[in-house]
C-alpha atoms as a PDB file:
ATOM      1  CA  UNK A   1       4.655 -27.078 -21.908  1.00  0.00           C
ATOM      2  CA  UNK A   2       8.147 -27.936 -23.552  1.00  0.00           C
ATOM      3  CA  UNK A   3       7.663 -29.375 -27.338  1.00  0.00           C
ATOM      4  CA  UNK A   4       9.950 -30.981 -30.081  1.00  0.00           C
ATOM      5  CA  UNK A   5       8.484 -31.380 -33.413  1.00  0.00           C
ATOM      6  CA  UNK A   6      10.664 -32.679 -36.406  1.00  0.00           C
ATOM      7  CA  UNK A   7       9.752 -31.905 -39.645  1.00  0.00           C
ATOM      8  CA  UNK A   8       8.049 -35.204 -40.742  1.00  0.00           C
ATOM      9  CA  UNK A   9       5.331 -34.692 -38.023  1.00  0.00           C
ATOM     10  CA  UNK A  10       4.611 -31.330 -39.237  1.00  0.00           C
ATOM     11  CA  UNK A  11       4.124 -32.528 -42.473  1.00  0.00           C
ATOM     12  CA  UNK A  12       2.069 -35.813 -41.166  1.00  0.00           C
ATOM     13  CA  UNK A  13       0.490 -36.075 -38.667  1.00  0.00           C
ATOM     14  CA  UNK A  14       0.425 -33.470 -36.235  1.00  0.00           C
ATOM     15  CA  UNK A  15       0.880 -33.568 -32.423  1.00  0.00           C
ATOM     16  CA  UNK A  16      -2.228 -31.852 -30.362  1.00  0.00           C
ATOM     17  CA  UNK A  17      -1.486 -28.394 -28.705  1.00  0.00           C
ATOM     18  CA  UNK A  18      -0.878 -29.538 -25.068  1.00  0.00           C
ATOM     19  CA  UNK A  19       2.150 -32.018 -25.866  1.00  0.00           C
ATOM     20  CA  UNK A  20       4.936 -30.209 -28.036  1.00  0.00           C
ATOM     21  CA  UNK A  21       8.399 -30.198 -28.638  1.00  0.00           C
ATOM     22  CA  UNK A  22      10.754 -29.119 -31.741  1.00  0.00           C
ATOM     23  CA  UNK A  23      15.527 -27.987 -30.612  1.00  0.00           C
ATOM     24  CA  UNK A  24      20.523 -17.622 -28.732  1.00  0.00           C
ATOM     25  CA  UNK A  25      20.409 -15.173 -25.521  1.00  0.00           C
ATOM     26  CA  UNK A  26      21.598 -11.916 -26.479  1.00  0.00           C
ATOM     27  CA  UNK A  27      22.232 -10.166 -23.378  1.00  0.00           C
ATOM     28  CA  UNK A  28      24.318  -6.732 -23.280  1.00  0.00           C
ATOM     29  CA  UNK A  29      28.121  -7.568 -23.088  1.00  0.00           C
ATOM     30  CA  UNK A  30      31.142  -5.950 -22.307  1.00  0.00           C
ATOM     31  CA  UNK A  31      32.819  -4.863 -25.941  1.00  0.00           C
ATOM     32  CA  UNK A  32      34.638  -7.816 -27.667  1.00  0.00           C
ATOM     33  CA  UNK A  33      33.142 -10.353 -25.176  1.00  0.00           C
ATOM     34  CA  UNK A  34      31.729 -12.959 -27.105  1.00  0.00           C
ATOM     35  CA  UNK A  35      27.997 -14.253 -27.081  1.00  0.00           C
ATOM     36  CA  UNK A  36      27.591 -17.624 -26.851  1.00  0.00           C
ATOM     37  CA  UNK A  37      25.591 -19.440 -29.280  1.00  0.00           C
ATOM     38  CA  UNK A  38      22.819 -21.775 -27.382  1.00  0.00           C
ATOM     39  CA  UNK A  39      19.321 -22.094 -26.978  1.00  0.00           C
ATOM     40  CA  UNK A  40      17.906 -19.384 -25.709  1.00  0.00           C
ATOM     41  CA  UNK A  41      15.509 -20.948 -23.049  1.00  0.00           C
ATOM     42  CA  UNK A  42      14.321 -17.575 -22.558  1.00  0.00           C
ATOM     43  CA  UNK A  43      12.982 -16.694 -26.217  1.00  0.00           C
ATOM     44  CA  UNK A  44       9.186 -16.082 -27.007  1.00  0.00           C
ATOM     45  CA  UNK A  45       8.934 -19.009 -29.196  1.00  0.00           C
ATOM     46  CA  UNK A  46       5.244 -19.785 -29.681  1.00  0.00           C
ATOM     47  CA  UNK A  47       4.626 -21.817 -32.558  1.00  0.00           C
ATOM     48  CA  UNK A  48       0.329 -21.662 -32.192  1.00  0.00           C
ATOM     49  CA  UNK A  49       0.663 -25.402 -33.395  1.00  0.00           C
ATOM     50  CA  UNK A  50      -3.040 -26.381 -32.971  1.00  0.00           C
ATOM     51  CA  UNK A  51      -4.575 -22.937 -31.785  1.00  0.00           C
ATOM     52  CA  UNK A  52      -3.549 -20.451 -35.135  1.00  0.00           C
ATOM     53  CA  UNK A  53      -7.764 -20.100 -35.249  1.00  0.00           C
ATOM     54  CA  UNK A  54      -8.087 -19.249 -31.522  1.00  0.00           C
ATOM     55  CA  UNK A  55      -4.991 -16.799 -31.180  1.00  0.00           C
ATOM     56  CA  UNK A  56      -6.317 -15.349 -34.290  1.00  0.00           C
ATOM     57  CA  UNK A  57      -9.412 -14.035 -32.430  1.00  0.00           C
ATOM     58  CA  UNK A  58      -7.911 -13.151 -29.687  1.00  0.00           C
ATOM     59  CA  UNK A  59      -5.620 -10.954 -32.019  1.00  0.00           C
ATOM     60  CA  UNK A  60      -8.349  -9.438 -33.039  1.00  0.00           C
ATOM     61  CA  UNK A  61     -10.628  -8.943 -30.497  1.00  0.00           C
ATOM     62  CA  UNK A  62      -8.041  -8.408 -27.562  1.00  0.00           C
ATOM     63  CA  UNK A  63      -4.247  -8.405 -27.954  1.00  0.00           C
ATOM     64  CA  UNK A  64      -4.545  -6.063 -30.930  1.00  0.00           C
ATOM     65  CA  UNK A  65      -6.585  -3.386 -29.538  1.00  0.00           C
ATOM     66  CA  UNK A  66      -5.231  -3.440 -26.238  1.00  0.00           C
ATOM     67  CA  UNK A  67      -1.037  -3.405 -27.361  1.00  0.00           C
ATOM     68  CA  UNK A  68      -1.710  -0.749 -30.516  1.00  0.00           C
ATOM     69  CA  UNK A  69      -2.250   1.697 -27.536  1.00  0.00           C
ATOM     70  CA  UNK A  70       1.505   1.637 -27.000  1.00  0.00           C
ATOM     71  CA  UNK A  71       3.419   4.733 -28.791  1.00  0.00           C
ATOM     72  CA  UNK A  72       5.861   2.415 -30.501  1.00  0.00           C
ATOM     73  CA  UNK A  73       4.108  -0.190 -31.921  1.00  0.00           C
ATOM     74  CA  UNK A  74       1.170   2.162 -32.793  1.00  0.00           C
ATOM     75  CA  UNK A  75       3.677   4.476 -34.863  1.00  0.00           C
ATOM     76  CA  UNK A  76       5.436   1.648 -36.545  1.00  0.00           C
ATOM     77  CA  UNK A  77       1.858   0.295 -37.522  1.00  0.00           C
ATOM     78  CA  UNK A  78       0.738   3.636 -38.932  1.00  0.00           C
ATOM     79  CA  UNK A  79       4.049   4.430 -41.062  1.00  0.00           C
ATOM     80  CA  UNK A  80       3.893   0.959 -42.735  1.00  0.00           C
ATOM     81  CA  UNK A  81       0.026   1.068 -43.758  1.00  0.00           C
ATOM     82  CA  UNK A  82       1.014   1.624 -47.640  1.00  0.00           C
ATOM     83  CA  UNK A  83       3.723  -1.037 -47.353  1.00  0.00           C
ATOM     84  CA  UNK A  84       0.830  -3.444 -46.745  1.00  0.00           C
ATOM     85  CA  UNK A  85      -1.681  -2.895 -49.224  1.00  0.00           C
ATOM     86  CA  UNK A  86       0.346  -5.026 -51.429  1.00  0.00           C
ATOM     87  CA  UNK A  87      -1.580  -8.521 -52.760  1.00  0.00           C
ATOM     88  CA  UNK A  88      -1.001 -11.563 -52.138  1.00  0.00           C
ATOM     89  CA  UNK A  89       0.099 -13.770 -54.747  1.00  0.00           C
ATOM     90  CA  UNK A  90      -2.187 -16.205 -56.081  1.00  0.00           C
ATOM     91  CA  UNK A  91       0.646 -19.012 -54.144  1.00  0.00           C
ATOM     92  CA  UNK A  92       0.165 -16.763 -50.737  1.00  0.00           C
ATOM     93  CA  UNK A  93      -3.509 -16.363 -50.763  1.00  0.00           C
ATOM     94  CA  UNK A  94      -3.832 -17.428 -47.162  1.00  0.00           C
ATOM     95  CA  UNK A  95      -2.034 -13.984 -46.139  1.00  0.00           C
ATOM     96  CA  UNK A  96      -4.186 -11.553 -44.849  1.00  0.00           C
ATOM     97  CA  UNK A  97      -3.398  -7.560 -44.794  1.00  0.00           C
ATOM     98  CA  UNK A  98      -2.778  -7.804 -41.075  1.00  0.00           C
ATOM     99  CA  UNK A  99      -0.069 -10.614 -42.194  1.00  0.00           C
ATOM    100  CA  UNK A 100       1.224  -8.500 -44.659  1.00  0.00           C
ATOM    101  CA  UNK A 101       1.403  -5.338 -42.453  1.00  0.00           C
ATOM    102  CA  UNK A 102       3.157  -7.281 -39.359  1.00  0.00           C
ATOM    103  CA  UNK A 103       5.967  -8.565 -42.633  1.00  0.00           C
ATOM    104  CA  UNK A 104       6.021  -4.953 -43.022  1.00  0.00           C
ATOM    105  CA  UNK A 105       6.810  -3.461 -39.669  1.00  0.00           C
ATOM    106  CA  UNK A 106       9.497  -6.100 -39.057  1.00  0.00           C
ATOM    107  CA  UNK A 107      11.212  -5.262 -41.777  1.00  0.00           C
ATOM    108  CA  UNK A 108      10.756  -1.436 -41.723  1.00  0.00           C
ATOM    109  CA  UNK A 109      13.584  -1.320 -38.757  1.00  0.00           C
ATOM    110  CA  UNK A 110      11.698   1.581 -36.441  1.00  0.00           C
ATOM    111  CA  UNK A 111      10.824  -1.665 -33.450  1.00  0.00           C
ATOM    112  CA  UNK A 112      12.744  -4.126 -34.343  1.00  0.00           C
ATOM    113  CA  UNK A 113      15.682  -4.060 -31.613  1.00  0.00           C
ATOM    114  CA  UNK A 114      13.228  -4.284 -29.054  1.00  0.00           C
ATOM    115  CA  UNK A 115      10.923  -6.431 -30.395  1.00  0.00           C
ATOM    116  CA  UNK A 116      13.592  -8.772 -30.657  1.00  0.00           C
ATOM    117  CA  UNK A 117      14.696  -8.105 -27.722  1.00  0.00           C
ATOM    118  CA  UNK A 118      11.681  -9.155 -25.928  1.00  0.00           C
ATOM    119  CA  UNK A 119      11.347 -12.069 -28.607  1.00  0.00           C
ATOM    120  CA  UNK A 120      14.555 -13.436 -27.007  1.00  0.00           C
ATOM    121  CA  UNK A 121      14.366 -12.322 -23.157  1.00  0.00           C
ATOM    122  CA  UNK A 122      11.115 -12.615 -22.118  1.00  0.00           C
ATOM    123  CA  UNK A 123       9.473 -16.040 -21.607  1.00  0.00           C
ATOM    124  CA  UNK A 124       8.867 -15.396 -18.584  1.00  0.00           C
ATOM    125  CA  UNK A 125       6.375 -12.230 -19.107  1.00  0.00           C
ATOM    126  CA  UNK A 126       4.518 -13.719 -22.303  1.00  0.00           C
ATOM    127  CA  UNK A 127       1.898 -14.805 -19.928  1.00  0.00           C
ATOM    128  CA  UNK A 128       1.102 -11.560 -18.658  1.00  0.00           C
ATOM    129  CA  UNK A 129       3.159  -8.674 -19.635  1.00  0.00           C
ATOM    130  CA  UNK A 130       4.685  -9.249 -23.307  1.00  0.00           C
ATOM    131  CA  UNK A 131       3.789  -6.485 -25.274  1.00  0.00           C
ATOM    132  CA  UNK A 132       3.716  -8.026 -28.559  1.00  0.00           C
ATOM    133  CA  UNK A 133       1.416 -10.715 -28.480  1.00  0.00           C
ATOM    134  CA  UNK A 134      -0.415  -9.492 -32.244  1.00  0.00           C
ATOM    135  CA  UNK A 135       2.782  -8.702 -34.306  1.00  0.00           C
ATOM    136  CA  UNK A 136       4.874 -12.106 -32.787  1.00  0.00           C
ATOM    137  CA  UNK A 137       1.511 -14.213 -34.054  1.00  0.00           C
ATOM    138  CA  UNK A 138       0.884 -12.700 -37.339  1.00  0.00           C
ATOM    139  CA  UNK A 139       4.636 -12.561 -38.008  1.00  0.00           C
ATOM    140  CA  UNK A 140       5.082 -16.416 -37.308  1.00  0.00           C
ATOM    141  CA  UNK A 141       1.746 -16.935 -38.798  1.00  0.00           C
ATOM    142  CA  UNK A 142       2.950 -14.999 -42.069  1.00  0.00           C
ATOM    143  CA  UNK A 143       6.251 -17.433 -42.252  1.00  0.00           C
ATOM    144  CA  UNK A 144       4.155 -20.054 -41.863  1.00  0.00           C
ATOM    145  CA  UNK A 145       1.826 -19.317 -44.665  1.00  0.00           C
ATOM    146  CA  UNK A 146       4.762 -18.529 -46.947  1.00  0.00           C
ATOM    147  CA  UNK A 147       6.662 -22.336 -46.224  1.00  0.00           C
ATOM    148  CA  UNK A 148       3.154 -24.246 -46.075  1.00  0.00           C
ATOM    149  CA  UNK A 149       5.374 -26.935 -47.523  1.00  0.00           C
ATOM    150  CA  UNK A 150       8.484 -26.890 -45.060  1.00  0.00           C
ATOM    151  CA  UNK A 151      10.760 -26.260 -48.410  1.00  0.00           C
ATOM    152  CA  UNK A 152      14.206 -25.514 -47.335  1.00  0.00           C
ATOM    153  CA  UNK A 153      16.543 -22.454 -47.948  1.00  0.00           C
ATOM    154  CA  UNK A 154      19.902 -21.851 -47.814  1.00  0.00           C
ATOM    155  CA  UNK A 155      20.979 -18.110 -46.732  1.00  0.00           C
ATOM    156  CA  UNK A 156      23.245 -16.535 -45.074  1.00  0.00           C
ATOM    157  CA  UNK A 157      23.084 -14.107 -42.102  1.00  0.00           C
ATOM    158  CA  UNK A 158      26.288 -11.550 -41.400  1.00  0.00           C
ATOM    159  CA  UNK A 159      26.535  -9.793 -37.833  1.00  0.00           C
ATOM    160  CA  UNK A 160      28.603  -7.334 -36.515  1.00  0.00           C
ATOM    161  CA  UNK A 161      28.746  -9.396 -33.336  1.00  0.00           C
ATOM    162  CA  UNK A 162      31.452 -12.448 -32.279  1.00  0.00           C
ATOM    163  CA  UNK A 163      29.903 -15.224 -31.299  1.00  0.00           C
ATOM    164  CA  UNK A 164      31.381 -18.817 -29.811  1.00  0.00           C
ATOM    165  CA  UNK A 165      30.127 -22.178 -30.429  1.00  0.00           C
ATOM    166  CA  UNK A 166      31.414 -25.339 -31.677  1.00  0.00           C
ATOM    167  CA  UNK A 167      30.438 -28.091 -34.046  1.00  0.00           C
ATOM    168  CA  UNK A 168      27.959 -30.881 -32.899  1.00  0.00           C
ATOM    169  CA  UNK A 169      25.776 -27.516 -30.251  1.00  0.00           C
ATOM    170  CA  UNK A 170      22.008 -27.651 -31.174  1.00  0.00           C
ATOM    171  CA  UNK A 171      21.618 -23.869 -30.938  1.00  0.00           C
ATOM    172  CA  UNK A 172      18.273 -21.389 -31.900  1.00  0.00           C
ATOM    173  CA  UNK A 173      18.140 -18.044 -32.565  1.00  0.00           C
ATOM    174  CA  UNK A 174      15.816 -17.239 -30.377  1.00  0.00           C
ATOM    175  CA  UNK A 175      14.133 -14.282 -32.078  1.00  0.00           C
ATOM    176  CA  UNK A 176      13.229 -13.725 -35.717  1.00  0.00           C
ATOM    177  CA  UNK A 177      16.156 -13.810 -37.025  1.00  0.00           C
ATOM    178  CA  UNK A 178      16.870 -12.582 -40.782  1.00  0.00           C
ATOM    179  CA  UNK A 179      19.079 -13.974 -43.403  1.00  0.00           C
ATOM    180  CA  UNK A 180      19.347 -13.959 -47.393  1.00  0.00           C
ATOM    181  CA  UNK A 181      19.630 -15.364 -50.428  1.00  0.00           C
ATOM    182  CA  UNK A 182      22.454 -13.354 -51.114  1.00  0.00           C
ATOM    183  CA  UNK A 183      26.038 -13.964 -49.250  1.00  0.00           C
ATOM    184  CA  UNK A 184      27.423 -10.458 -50.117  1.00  0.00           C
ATOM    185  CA  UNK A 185      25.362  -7.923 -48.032  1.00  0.00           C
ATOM    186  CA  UNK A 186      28.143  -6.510 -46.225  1.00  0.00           C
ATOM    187  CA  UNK A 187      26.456  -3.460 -44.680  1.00  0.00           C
ATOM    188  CA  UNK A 188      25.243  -6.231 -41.835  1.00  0.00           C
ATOM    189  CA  UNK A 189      29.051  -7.266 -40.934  1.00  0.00           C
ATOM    190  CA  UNK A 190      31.498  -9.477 -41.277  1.00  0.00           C
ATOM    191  CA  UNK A 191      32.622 -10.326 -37.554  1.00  0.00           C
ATOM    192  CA  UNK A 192      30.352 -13.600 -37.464  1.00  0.00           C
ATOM    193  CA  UNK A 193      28.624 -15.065 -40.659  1.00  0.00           C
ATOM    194  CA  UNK A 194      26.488 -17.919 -40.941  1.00  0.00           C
ATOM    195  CA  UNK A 195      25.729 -19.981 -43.652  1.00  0.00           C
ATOM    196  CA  UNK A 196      22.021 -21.575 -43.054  1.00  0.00           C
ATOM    197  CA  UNK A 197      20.238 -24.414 -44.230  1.00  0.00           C
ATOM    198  CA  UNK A 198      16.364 -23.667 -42.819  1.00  0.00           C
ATOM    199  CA  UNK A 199      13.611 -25.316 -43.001  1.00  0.00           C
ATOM    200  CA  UNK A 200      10.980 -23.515 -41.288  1.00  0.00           C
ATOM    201  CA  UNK A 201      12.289 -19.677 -42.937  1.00  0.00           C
ATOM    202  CA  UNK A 202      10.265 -18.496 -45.353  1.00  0.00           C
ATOM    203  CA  UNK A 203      11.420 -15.895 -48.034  1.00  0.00           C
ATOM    204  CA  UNK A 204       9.984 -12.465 -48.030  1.00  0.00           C
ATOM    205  CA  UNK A 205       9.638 -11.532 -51.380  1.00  0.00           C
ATOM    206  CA  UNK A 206       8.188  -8.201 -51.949  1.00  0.00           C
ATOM    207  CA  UNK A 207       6.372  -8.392 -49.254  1.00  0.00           C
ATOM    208  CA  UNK A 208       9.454  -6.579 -46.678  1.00  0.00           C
ATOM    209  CA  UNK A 209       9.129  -2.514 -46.864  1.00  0.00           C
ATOM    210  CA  UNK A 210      12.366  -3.134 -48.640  1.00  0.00           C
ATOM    211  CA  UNK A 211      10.936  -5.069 -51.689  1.00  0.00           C
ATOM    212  CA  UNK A 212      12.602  -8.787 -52.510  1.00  0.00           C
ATOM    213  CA  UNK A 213      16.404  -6.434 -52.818  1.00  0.00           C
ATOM    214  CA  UNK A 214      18.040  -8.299 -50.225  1.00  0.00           C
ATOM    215  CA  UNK A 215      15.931 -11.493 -50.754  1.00  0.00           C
ATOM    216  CA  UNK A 216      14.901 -12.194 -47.147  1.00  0.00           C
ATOM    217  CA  UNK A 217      14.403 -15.180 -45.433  1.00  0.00           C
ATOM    218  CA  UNK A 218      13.025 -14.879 -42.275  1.00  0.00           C
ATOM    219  CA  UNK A 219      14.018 -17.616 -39.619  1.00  0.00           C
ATOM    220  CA  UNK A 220      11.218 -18.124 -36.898  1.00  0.00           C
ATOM    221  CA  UNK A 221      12.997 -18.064 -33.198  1.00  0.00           C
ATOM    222  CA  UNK A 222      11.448 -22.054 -32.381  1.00  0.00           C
ATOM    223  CA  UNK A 223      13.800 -23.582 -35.283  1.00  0.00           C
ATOM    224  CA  UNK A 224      17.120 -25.548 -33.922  1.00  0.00           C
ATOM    225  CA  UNK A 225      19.868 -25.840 -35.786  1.00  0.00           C
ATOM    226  CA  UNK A 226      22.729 -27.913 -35.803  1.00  0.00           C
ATOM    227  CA  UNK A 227      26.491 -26.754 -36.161  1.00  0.00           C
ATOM    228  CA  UNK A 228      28.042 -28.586 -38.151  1.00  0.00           C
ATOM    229  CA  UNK A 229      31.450 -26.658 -39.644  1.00  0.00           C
ATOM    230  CA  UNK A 230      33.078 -23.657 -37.984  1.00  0.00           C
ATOM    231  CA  UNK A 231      36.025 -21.783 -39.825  1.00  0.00           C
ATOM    232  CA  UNK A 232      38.076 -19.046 -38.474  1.00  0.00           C
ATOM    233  CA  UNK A 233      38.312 -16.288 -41.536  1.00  0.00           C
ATOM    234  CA  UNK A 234      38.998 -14.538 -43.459  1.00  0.00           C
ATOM    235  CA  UNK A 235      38.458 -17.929 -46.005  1.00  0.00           C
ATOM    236  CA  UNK A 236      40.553 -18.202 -48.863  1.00  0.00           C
ATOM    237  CA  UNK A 237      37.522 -20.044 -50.549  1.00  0.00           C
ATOM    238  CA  UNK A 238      33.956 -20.332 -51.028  1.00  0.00           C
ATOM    239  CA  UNK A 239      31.066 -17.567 -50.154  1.00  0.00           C
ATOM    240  CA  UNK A 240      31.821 -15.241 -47.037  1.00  0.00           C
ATOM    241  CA  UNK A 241      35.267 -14.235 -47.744  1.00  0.00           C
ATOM    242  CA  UNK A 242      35.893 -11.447 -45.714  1.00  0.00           C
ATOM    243  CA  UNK A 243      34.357 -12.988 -42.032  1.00  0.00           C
ATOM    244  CA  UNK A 244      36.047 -13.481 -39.125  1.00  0.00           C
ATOM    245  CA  UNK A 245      34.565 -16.612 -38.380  1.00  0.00           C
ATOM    246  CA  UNK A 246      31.945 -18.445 -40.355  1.00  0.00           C
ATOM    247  CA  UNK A 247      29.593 -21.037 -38.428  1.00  0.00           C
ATOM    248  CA  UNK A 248      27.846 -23.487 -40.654  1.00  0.00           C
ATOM    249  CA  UNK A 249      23.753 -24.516 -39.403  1.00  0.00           C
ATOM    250  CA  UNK A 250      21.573 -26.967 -40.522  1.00  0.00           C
ATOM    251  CA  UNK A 251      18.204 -27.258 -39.557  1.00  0.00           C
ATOM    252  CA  UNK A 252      17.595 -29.397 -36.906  1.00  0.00           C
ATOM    253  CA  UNK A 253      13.903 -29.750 -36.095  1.00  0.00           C
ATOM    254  CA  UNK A 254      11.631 -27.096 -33.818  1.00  0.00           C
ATOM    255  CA  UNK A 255      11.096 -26.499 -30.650  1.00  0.00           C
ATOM    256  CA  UNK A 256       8.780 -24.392 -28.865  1.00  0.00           C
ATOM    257  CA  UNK A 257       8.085 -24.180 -24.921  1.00  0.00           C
ATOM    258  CA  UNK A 258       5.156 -21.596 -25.042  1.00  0.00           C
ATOM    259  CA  UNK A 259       3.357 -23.479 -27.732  1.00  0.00           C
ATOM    260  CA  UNK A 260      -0.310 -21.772 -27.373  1.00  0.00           C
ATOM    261  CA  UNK A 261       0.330 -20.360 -24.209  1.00  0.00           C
ATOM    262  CA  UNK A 262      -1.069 -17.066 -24.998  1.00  0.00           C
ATOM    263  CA  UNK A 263      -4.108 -18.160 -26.972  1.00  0.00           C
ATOM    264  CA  UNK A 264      -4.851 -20.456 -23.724  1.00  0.00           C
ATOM    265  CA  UNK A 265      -3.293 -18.715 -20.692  1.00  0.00           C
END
């Protein structure tokens, strides 16, 4: 089930569950290969656009109980239990601790290369082996709750990675992909830099493990982007001075091939 949805459906009328459609692969390279920026037809990138109730109780009553068994997840659910008794803001009320808690684990760092790994590589397993059915629902869930109105953000995300593109490529992350407020967090690299325009990221707040220091805004893996300026750095101008290469995005619309697949397998 392959579906586009731009943003003035999502905030009109919406498209039912069985017909939708909203527009990167990280594989291991060879050092200083580059990774192309694409699609990433192989991401995990269930939007639960018209089954949010259904996958909910199946979170709870199956996927939950059954993937909490595994050592990692189970230990990066335990050590982040104080990060989530947080509350909600009065704006946020629709988050629940469990949202709260998956915000937390993401952000604490202990899974999050391979949960993002699998975000991005397996597709093809979500029907039957994907281990992280509860904490890629409550996570989108979470970002969805926090941009109830589709505001958009602009970030910026720093890697330590190259990647190649060019202007004009609809591309996605592909995973959950995190990016900030602020341009100067130089701990996360300089060798590609984007500068983002989302409209389906939501900002973290206090709600990361971290607190609102970096000022996160986490991008869900079914938003496209478009590119629309590319400069080879270091710039002599603007934000991002010190990048090899800095990739303008703006959001493009979503798209989502697995939408409800795993609430209705």
């Amino acid at each position: 089930m392959l579906t586009f949805i731009s943003f003035f459906l999502l905030c009109g009328c919406m498209l039912p569950a069985d017909f939708m459609t909203i527009r990167f692969n990280f594989t291991l390279r060879e050092k200083n290969q580059d990774i192309p920026l694409g699609m990433v037809e192989d991401s995990v990138d269930d939007m639960y656009i018209g089954c949010q109730e259904k996958m909910m109780e199946k979170v709870k009553t199956y996927y939950f109980n059954k993937e909490i068994r595994e050592r990692e997840f189970e230990s990066a659910w335990s050590e982040t239990t104080k990060c989530a008794e947080k509350k909600p803001r009065e704006a946020d009320k629709a988050l629940t601790k469990d949202h709260m808690h998956a915000i937390c684990v993401y952000t604490d760092n202990n899974i999050y290369d391979i949960f993002n790994t699998a975000v991005r590589t397996e597709a093809s397993k979500y029907s039957f082996s994907f281990q992280f059915h509860s904490l890629h629902f409550l996570l989108t869930s979470a970002i969805q709750i926090l941009n109830s109105n589709y505001k958009c953000h602009t970030t910026y995300r720093r890697t330590r990675s190259l990647f190649s593109g060019n202007v004009g490529q609809i591309i996605r992350f592909g995973s959950f992909a995190s990016s900030s407020y602020y341009n100067n967090l130089l701990k996360f690299g300089s060798e590609t830099c984007f500068k983002i325009k989302t409209c389906a990221g939501a900002y973290l707040g206090d709600y990361s493990v971290f607190g609102d220091r970096e000022a996160e805004v986490l991008i869900p893996p079914y938003e496209m982007f478009t590119v629309t300026k590319k400069v080879l750095g270091p710039l002599n101008y603007g934000e991002l001075l010190d990048c090899e290469v800095v990739y303008w995005l703006e959001s493009a619309g979503l798209r989502s091939r697995l939408n409800c697949k795993a609430a209705f397998p």
